[in-house]
Structure formats: C-alpha cells, structure tokens
Protein backbone atom coordinates (compact mmCIF):
# COMPACT_ATOMS: atom_id res chain seq x y z
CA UNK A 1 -39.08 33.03 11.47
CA UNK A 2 -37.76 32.53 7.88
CA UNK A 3 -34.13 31.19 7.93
CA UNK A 4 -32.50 32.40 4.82
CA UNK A 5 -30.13 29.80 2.77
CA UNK A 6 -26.93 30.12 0.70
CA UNK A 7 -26.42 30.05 -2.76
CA UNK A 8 -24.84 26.56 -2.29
CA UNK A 9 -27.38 25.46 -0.14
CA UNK A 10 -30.47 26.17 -2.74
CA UNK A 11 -28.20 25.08 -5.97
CA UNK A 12 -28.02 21.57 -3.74
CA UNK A 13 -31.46 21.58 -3.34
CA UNK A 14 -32.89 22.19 -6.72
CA UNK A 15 -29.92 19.78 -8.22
CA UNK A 16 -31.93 17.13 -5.11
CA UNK A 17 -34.97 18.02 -6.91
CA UNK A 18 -33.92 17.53 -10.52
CA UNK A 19 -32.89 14.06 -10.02
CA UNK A 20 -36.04 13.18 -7.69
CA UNK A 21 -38.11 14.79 -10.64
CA UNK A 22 -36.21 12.23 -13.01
CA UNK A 23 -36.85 9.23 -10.73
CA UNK A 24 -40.14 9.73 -10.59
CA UNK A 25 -40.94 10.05 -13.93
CA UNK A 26 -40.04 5.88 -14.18
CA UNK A 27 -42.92 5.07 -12.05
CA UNK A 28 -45.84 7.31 -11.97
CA UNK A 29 -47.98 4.97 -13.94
CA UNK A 30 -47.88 2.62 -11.22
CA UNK A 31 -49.60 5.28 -9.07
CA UNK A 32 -52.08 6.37 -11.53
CA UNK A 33 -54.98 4.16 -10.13
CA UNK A 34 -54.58 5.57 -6.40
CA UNK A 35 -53.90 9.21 -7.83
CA UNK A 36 -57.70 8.58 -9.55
CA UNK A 37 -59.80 7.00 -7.10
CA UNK A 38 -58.55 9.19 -4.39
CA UNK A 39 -56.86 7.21 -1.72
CA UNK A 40 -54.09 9.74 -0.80
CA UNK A 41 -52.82 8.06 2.12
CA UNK A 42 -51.90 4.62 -0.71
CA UNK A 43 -50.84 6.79 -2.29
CA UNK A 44 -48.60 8.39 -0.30
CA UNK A 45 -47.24 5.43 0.94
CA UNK A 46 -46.75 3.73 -2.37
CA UNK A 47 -45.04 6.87 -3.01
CA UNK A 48 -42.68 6.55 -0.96
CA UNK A 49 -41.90 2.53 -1.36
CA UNK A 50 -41.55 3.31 -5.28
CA UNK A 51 -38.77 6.43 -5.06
CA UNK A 52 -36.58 4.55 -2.37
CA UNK A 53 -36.36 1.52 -4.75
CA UNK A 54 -36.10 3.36 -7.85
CA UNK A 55 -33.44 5.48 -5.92
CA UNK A 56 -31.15 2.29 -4.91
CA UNK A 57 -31.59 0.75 -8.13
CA UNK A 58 -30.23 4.17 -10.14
CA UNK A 59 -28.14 5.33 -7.62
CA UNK A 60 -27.25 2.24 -5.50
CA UNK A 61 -28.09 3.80 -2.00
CA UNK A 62 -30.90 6.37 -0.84
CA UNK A 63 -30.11 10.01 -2.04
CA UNK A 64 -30.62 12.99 0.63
C-alpha cells in the first residue's frame, strides 16, 4: 500500500537530501578505490562511517 505524504513532509525530505548530497560531495574520493574494485559491502560501510563524521563535524550532531 502506498502511503501518500504532505507537502511539508516531501519539502523536509528533499531539503534532508540536499544537504546529504552536499556532505557527500567532501568525501567521495576516499571511496573511489572500493567504488572500482567492487567491494560493495566496504563500501557501504565506509559509507556510512564517512557521512556520520562529516555530518558531526558540519553540523555538530547526526542530521535525520
């Protein structure tokens, strides 16, 4: 079943996704040797580890 969302609630989200988008940006590079050789689950996890730091150290805390 599709749940259908507010105005407010998608504006939140793609403003979420914006600043993600942003963060991300500053440290790609570092993932560009798992991104070629394949190993998606490093990947994925330095993923992760590299968006929550770069989120406390622009934002001071862990955005939504």
């Amino acid at each position: 079943m599709k749940e259908k969302i507010t105005d407010e609630q998608a504006r939140h989200m793609v403003e979420l996704l914006k600043k993600k988008s942003v963060l991300i940006k500053n440290f790609s590079h570092k993932l560009e040797k798992y991104r070629i050789s394949g190993d998606r689950e490093m990947y994925d996890k330095m993923f992760d580890e590299l968006l929550e730091k770069e989120e406390i150290k622009v934002y001071g805390k862990k955005i939504e």
